[in-house]
N, C-alpha and C. Protein backbone atom coordinates (compact mmCIF):
# COMPACT_ATOMS: atom_id res chain seq x y z
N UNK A 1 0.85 -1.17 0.00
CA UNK A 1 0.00 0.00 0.00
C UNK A 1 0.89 1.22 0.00
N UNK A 2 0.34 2.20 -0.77
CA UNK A 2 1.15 3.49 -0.85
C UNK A 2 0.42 4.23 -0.05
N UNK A 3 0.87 5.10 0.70
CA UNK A 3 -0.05 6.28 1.55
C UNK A 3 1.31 7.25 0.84
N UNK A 4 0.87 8.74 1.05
CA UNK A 4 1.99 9.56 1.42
C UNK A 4 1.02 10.56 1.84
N UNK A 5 2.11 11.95 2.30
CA UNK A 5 1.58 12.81 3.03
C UNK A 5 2.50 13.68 2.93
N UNK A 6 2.75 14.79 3.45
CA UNK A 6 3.42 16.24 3.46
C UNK A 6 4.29 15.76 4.77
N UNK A 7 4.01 15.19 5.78
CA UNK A 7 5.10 14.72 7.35
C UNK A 7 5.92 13.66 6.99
N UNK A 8 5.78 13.12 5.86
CA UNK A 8 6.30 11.42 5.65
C UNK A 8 7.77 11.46 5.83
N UNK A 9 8.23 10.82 6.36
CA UNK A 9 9.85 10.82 6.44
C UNK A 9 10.75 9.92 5.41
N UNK A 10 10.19 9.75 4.66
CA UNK A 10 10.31 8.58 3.21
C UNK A 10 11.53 9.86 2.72
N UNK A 11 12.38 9.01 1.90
CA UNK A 11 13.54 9.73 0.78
C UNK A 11 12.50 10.78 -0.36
N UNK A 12 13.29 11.90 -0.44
CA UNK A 12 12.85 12.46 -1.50
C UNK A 12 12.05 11.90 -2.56
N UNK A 13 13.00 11.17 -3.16
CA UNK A 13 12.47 10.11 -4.80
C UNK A 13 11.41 9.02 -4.41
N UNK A 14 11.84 8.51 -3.11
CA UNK A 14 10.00 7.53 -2.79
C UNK A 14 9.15 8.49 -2.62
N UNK A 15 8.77 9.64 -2.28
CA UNK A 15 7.75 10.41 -1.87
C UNK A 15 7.46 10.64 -2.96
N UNK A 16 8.16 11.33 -3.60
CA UNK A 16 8.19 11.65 -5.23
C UNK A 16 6.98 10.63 -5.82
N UNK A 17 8.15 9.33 -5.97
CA UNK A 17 7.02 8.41 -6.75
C UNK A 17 5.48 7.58 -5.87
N UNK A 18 5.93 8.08 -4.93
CA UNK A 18 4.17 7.93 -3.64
C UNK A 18 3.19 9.07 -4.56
N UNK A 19 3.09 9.99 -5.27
CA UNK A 19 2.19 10.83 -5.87
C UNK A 19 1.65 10.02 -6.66
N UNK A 20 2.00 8.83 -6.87
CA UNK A 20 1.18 7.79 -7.67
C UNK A 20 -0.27 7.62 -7.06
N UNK A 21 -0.18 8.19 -5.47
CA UNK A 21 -1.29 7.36 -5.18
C UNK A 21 -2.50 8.12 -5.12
N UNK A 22 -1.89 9.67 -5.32
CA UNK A 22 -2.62 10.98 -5.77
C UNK A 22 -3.63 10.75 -6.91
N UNK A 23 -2.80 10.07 -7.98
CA UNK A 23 -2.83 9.91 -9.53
C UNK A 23 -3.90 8.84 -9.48
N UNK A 24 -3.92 8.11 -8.70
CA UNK A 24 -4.54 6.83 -8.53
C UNK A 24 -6.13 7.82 -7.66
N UNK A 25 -5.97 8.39 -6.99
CA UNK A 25 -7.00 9.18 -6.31
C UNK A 25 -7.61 10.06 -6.78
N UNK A 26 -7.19 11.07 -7.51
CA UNK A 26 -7.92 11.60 -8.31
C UNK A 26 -8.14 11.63 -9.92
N UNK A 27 -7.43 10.26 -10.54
CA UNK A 27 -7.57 10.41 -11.62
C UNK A 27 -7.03 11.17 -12.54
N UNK A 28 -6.21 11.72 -11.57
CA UNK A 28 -5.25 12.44 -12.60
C UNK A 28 -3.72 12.61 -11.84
N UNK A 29 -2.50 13.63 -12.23
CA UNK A 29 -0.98 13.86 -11.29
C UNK A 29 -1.01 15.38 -11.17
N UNK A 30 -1.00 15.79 -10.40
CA UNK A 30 -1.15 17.30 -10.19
C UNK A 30 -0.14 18.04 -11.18
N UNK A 31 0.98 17.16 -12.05
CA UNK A 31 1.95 18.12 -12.78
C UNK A 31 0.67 17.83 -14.21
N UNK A 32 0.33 16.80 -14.04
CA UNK A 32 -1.05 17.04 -16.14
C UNK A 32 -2.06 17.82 -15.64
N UNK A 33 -2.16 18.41 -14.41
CA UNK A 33 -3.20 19.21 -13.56
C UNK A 33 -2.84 20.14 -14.25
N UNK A 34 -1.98 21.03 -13.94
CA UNK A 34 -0.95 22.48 -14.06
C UNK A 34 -0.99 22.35 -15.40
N UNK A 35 -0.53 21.83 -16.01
CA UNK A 35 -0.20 21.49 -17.41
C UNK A 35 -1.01 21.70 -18.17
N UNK A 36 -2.27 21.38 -18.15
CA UNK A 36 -3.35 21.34 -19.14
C UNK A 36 -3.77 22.85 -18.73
N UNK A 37 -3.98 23.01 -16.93
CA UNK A 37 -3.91 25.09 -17.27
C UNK A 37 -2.88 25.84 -17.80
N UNK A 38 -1.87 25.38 -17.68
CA UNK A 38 -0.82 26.12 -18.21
C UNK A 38 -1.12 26.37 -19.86
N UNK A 39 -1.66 25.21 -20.20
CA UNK A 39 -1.79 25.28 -21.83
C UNK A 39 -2.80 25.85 -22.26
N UNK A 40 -3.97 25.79 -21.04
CA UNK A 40 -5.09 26.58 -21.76
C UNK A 40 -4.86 27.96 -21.14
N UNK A 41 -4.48 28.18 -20.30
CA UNK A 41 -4.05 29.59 -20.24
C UNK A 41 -3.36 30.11 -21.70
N UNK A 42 -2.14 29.54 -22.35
CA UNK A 42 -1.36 30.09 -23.02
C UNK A 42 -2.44 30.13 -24.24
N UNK A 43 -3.68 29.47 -24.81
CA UNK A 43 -4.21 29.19 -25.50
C UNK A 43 -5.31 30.40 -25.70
N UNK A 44 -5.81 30.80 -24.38
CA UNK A 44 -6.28 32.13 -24.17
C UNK A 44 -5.55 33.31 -24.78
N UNK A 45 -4.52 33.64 -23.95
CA UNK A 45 -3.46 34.25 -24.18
C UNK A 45 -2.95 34.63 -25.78
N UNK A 46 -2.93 33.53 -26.58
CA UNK A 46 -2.58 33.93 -27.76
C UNK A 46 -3.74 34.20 -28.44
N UNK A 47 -5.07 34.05 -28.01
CA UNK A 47 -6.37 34.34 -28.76
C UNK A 47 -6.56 35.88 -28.03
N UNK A 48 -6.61 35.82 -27.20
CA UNK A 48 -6.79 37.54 -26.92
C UNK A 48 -5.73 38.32 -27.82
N UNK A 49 -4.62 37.93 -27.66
CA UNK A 49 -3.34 39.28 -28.22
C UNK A 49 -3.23 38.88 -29.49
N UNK A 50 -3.75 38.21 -30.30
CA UNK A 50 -4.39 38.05 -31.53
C UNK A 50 -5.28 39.04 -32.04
N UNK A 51 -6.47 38.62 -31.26
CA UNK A 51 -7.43 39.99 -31.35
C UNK A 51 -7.42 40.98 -30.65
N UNK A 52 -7.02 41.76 -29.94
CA UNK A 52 -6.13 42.91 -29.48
C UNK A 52 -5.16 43.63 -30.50
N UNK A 53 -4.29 42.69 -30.85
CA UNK A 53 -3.58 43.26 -32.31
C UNK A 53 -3.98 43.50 -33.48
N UNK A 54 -5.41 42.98 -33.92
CA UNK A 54 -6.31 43.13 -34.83
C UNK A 54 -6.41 44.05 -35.03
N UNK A 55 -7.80 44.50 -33.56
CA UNK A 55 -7.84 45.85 -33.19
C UNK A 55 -7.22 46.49 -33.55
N UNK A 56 -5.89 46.88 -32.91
CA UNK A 56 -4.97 48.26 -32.77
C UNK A 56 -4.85 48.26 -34.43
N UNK A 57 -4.56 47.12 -34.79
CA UNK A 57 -3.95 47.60 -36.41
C UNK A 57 -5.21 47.94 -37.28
N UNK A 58 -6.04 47.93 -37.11
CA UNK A 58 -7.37 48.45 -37.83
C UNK A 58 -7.57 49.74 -37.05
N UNK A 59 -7.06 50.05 -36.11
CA UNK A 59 -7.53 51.03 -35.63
C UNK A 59 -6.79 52.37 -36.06
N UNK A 60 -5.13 51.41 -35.97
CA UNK A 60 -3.83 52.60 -36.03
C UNK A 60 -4.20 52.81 -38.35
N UNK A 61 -4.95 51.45 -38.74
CA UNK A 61 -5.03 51.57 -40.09
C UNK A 61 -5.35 52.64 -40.31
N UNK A 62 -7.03 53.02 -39.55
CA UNK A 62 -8.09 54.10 -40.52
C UNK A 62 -6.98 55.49 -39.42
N UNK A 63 -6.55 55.48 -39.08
CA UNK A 63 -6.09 56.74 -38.88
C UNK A 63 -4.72 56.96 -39.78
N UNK A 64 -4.14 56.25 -40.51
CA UNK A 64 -3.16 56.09 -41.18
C UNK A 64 -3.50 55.98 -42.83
N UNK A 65 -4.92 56.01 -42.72
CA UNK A 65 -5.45 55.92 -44.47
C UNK A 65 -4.98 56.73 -45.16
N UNK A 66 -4.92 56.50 -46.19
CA UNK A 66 -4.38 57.10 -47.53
C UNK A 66 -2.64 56.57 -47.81
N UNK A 67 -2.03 56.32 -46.42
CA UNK A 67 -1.01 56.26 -46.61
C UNK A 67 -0.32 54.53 -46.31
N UNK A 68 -0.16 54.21 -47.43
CA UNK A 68 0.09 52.63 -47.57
C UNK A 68 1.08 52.50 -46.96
N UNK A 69 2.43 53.11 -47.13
CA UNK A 69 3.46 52.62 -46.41
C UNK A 69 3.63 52.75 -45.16
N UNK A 70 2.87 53.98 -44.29
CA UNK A 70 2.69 53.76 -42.91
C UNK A 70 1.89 52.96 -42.37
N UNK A 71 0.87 52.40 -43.46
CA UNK A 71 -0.23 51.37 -42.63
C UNK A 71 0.94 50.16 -42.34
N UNK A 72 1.41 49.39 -43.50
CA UNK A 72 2.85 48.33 -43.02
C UNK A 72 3.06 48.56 -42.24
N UNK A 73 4.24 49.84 -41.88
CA UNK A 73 5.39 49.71 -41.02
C UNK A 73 4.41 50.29 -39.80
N UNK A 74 3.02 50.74 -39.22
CA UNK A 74 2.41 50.59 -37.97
C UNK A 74 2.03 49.09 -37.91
N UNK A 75 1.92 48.40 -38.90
CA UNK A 75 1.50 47.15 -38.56
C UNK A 75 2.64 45.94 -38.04
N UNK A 76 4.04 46.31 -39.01
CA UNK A 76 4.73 45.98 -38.33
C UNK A 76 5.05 46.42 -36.69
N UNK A 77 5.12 47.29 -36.75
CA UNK A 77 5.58 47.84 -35.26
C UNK A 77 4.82 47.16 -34.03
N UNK A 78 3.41 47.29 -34.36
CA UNK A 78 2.28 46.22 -33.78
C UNK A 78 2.69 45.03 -33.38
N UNK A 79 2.95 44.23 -34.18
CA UNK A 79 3.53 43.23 -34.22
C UNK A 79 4.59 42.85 -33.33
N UNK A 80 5.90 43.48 -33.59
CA UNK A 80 6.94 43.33 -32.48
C UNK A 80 6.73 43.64 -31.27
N UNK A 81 5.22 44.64 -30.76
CA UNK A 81 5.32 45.08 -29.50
C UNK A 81 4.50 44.02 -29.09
N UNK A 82 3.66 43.45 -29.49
CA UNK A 82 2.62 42.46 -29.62
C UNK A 82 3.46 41.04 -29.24
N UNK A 83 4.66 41.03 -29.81
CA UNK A 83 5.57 39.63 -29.01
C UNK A 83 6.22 40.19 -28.17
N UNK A 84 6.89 41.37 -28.06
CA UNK A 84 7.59 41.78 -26.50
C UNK A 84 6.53 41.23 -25.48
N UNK A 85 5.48 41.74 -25.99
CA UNK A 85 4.04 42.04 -24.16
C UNK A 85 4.17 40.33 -24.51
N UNK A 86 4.04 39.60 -25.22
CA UNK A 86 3.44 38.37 -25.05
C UNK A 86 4.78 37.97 -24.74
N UNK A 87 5.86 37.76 -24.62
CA UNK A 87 7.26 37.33 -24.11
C UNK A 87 7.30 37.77 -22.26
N UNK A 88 6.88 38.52 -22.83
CA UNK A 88 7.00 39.52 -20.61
C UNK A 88 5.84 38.30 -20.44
N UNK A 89 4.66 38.29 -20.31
CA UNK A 89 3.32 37.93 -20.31
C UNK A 89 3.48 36.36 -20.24
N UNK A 90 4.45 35.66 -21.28
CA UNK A 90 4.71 34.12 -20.94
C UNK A 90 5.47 33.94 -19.59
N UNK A 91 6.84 34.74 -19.50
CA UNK A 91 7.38 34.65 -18.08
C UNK A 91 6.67 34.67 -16.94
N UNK A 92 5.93 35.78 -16.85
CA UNK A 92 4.98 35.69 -15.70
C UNK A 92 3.90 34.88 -15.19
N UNK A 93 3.37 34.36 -16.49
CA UNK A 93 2.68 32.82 -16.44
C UNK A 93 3.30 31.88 -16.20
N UNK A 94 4.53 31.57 -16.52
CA UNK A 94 5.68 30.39 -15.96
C UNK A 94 6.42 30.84 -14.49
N UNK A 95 6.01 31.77 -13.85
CA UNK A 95 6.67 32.11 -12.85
C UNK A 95 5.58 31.71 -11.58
N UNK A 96 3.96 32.47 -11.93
CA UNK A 96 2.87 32.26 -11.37
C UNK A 96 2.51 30.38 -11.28
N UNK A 97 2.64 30.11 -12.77
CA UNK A 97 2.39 28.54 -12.94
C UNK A 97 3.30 27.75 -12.03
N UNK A 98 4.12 28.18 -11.94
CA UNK A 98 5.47 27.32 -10.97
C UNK A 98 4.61 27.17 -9.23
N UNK A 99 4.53 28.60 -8.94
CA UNK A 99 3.70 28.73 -7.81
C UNK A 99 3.08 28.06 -7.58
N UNK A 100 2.19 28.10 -8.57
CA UNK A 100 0.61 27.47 -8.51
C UNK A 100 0.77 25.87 -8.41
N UNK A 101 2.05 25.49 -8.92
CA UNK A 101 2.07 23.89 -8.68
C UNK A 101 2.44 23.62 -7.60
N UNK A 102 3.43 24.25 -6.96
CA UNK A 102 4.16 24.01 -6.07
C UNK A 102 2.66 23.58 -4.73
N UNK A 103 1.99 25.09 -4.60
CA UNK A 103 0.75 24.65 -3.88
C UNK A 103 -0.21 23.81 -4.31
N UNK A 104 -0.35 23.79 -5.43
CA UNK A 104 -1.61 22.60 -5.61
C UNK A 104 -0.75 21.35 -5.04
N UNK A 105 0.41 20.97 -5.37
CA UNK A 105 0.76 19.43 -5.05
C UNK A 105 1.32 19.63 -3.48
N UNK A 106 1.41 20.37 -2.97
CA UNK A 106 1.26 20.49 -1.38
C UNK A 106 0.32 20.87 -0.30
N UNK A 107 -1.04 21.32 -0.93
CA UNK A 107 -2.08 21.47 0.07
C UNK A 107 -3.04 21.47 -0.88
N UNK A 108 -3.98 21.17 -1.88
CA UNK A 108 -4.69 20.72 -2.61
C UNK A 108 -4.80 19.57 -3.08
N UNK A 109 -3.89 18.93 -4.19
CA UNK A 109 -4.13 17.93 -4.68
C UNK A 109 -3.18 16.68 -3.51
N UNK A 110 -3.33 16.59 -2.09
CA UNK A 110 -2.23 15.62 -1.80
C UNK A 110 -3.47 14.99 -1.10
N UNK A 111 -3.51 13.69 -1.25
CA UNK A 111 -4.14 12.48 -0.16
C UNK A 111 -3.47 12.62 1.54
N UNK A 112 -4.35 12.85 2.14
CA UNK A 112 -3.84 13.06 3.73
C UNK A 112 -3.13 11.59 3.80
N UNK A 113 -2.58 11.65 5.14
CA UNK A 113 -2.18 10.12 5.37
C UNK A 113 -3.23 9.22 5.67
N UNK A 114 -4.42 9.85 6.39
CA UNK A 114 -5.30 9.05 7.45
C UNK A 114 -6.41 8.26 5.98
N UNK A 115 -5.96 8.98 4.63
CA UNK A 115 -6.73 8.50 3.42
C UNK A 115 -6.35 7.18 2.82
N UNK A 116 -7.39 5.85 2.86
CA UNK A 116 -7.29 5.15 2.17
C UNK A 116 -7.39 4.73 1.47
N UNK A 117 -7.75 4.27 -0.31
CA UNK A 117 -7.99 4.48 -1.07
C UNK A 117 -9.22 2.90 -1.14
N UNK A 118 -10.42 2.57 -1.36
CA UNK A 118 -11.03 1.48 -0.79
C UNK A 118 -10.46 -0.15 -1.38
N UNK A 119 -9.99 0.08 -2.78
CA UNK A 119 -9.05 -1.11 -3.05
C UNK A 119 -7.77 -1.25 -2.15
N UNK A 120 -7.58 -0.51 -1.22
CA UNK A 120 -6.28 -0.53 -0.39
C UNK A 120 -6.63 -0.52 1.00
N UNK A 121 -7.93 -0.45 1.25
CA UNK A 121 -8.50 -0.87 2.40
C UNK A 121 -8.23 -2.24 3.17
N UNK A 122 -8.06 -3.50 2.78
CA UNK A 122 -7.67 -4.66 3.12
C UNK A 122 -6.26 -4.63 3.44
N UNK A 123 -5.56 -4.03 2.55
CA UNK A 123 -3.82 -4.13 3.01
C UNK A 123 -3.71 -3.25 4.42
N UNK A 124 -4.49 -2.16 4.15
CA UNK A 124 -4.49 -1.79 5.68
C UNK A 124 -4.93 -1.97 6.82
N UNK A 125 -6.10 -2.72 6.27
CA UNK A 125 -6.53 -3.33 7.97
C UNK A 125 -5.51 -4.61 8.07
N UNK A 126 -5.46 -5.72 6.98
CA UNK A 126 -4.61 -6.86 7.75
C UNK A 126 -3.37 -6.37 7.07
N UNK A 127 -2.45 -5.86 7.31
CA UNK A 127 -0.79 -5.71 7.01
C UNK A 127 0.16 -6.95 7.33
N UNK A 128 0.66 -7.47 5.97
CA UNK A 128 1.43 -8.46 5.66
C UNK A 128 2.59 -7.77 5.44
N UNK A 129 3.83 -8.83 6.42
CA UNK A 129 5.13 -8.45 5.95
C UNK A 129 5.34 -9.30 4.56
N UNK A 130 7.14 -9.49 4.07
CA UNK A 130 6.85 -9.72 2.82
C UNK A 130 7.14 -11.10 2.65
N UNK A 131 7.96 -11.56 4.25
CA UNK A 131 8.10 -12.80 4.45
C UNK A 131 6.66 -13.76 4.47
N UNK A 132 5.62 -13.05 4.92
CA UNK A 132 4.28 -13.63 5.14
C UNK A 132 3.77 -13.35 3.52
N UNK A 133 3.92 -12.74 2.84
CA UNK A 133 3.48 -12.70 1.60
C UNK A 133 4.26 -13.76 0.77
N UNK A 134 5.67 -13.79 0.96
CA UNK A 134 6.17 -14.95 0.37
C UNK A 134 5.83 -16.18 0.69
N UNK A 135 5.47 -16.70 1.79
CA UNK A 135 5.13 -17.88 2.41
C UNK A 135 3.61 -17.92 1.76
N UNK A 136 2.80 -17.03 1.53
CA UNK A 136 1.53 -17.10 1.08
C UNK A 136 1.96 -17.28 -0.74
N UNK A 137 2.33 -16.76 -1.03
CA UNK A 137 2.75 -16.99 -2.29
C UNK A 137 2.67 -18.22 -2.59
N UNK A 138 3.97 -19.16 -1.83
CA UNK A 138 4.02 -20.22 -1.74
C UNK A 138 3.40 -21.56 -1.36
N UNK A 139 2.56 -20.91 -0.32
CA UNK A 139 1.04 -22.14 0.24
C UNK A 139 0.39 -22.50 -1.51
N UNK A 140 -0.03 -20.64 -1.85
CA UNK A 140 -1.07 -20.93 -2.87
C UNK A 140 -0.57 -21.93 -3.84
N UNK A 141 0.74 -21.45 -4.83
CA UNK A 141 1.46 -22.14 -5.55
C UNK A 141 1.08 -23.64 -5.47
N UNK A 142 1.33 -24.27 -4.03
CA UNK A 142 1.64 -25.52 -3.98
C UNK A 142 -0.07 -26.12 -3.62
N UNK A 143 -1.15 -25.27 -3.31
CA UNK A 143 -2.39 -25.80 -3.31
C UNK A 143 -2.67 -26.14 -5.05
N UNK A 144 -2.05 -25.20 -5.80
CA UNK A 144 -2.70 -24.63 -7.18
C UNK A 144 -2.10 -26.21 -7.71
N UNK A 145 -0.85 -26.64 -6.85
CA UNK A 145 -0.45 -27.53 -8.09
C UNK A 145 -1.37 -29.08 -7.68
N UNK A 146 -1.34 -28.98 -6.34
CA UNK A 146 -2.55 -30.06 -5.62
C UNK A 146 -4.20 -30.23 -6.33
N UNK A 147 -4.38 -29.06 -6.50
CA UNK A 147 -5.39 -28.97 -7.29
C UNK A 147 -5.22 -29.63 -8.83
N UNK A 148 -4.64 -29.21 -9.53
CA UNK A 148 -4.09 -29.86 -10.76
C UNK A 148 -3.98 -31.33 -11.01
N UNK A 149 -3.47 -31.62 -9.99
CA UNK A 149 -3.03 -33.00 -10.11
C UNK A 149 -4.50 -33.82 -9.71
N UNK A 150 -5.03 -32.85 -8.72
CA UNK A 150 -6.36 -33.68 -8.55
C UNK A 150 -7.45 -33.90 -9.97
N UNK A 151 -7.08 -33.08 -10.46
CA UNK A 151 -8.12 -32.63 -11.63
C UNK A 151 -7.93 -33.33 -12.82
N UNK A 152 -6.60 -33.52 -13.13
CA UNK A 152 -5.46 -34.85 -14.39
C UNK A 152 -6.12 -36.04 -13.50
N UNK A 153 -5.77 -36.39 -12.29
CA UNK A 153 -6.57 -37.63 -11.65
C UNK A 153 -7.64 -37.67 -11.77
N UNK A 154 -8.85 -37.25 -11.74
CA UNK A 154 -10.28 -37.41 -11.95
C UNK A 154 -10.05 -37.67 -13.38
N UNK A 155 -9.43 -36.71 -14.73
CA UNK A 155 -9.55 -36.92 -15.78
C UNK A 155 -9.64 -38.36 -16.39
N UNK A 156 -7.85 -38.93 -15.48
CA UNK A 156 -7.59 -40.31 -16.09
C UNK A 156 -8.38 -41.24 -15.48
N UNK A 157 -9.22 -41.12 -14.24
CA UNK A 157 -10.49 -41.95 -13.61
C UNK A 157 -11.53 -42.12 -14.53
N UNK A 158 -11.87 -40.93 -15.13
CA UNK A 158 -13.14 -40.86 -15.96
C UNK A 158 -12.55 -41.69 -17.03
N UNK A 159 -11.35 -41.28 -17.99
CA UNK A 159 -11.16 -42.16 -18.60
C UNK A 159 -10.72 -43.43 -18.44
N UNK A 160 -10.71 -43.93 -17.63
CA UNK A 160 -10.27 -45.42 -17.52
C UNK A 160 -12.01 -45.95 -17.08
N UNK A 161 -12.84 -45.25 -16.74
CA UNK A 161 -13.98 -45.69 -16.30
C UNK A 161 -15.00 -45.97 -17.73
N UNK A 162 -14.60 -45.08 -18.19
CA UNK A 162 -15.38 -44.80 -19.68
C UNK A 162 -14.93 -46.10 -20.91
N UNK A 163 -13.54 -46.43 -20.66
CA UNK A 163 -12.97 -47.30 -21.39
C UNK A 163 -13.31 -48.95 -20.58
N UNK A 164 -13.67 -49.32 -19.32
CA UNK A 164 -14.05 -50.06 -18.43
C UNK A 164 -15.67 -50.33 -19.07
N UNK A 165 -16.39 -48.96 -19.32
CA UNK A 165 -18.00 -49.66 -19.49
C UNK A 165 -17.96 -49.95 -21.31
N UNK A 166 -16.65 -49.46 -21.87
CA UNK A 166 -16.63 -49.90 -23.04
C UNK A 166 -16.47 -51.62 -23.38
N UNK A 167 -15.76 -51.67 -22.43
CA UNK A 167 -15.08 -53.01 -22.66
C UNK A 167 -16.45 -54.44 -22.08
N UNK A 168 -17.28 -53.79 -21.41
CA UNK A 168 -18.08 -54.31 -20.50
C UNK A 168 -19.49 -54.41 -21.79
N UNK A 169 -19.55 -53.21 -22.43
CA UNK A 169 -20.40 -53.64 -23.13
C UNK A 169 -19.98 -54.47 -24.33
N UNK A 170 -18.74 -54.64 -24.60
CA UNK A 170 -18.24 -55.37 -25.68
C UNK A 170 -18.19 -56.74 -25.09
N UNK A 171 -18.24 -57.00 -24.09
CA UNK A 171 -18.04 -58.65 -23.49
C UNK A 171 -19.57 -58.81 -23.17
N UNK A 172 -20.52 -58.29 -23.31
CA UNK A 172 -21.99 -58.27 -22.95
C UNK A 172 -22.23 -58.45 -24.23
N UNK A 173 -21.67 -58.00 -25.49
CA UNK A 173 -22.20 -58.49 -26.67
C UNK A 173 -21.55 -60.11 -26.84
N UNK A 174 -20.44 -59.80 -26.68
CA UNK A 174 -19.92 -61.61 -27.10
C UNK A 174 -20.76 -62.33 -26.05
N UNK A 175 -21.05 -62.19 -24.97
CA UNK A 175 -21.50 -62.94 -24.27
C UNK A 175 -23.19 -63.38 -24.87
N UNK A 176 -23.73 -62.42 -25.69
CA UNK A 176 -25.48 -62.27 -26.01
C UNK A 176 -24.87 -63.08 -27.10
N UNK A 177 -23.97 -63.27 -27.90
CA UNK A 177 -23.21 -63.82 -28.95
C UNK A 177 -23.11 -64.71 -29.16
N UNK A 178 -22.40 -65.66 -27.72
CA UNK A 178 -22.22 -66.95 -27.75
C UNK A 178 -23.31 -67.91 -27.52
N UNK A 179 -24.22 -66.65 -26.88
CA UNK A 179 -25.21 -67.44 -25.85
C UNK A 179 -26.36 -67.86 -27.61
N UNK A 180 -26.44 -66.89 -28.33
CA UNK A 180 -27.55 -67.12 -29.19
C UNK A 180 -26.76 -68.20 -30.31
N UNK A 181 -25.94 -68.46 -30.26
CA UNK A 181 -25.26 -69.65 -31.01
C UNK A 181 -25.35 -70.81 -30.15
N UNK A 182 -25.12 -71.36 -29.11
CA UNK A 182 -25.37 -71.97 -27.86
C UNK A 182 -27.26 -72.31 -27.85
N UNK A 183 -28.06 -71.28 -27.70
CA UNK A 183 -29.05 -71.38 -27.81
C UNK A 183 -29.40 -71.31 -26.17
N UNK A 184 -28.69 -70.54 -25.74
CA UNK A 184 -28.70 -70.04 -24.07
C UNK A 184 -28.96 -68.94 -23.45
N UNK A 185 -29.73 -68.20 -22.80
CA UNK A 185 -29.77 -66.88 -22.92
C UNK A 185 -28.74 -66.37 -22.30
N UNK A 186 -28.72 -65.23 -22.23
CA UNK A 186 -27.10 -64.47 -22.34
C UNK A 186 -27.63 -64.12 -20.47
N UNK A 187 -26.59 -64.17 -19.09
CA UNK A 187 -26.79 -63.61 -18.64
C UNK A 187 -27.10 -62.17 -18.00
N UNK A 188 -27.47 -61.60 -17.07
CA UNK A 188 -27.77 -60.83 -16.93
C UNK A 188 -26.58 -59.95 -15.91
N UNK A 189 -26.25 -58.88 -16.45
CA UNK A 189 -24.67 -58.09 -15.72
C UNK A 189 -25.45 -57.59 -14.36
């Protein structure tokens, strides 16, 4: 059974991989948590300053009409300021996002200790060491093969029984056989 918790005194890298039991608990790992906001944030993000830059350049256009080569080079200009803000604007989302994981996978998304998960309910009420799990291992093994052998034995019973009423009705015919040549009736099995 995996438990973990925020007090656990487990090595770094087992605690680490104890978030399995998070993953296992809610159906998801708090880093594809972050992740999928992180992406739909950025997904927002480039749809707004998309249309934001639209804007301005239709806007900076009709005040720039008549004159073609300043409509370009405002549209360029647009443009480059339009990836500066969105360059500042990604950092701060990867700075905030960092945050934001750090707390979700330490006081949101973590399974307390006192949490059991109900398929893990049995390991925790009866707790097997691994010597008792090996020895159980081993009972079963050697019932499984007891069983087997019982089961090949019934097989070759049935067949030797089956080949027994064969043979029985074949000596019940010679016997109805001899008897009607004889002129004796055949006894009765």
């Amino acid at each position: 059974m995996a438990e973990c918790g925020t007090k656990s005194p487990l090595p770094a890298a087992m605690a680490e991989s104890l978030k399995l039991y998070e993953a296992q608990f809610f159906g998801f790992t708090p880093q594809t948590c972050m992740l999928r906001v992180y992406s739909s944030f950025q997904d927002c993000l480039y749809e707004i300053l998309l249309a934001v830059e639209t804007v301005i350049i239709k806007k900076m256009g009709g005040a720039t009409a008549g004159r073609s080569s300043d409509g370009a080079a405002v549209a360029e200009r647009v443009r480059e300021c339009t990836q500066e803000f969105l360059s500042f604007l990604q950092g701060r989302v990867s700075l905030i996002s960092s945050r934001m994981e750090i707390l979700l996978q330490s006081s949101v998304l973590t399974v307390p200790q006192n949490v059991v998960l109900p398929e893990d309910a049995p390991h925790h009420k009866y707790p097997h060491s691994s010597q008792q799990l090996a020895k159980l291992e081993a009972e079963m093994s050697r019932l499984q093969r007891r069983y087997q052998a019982q089961v090949f034995a019934k097989q070759a019973l049935l067949a030797e029984l089956e080949e027994q009423r064969e043979a029985q009705a074949e000596l019940d015919r010679v016997l109805q056989w001899i008897g009607e040549r004889h002129g004796q009736r055949p006894r009765e099995p």
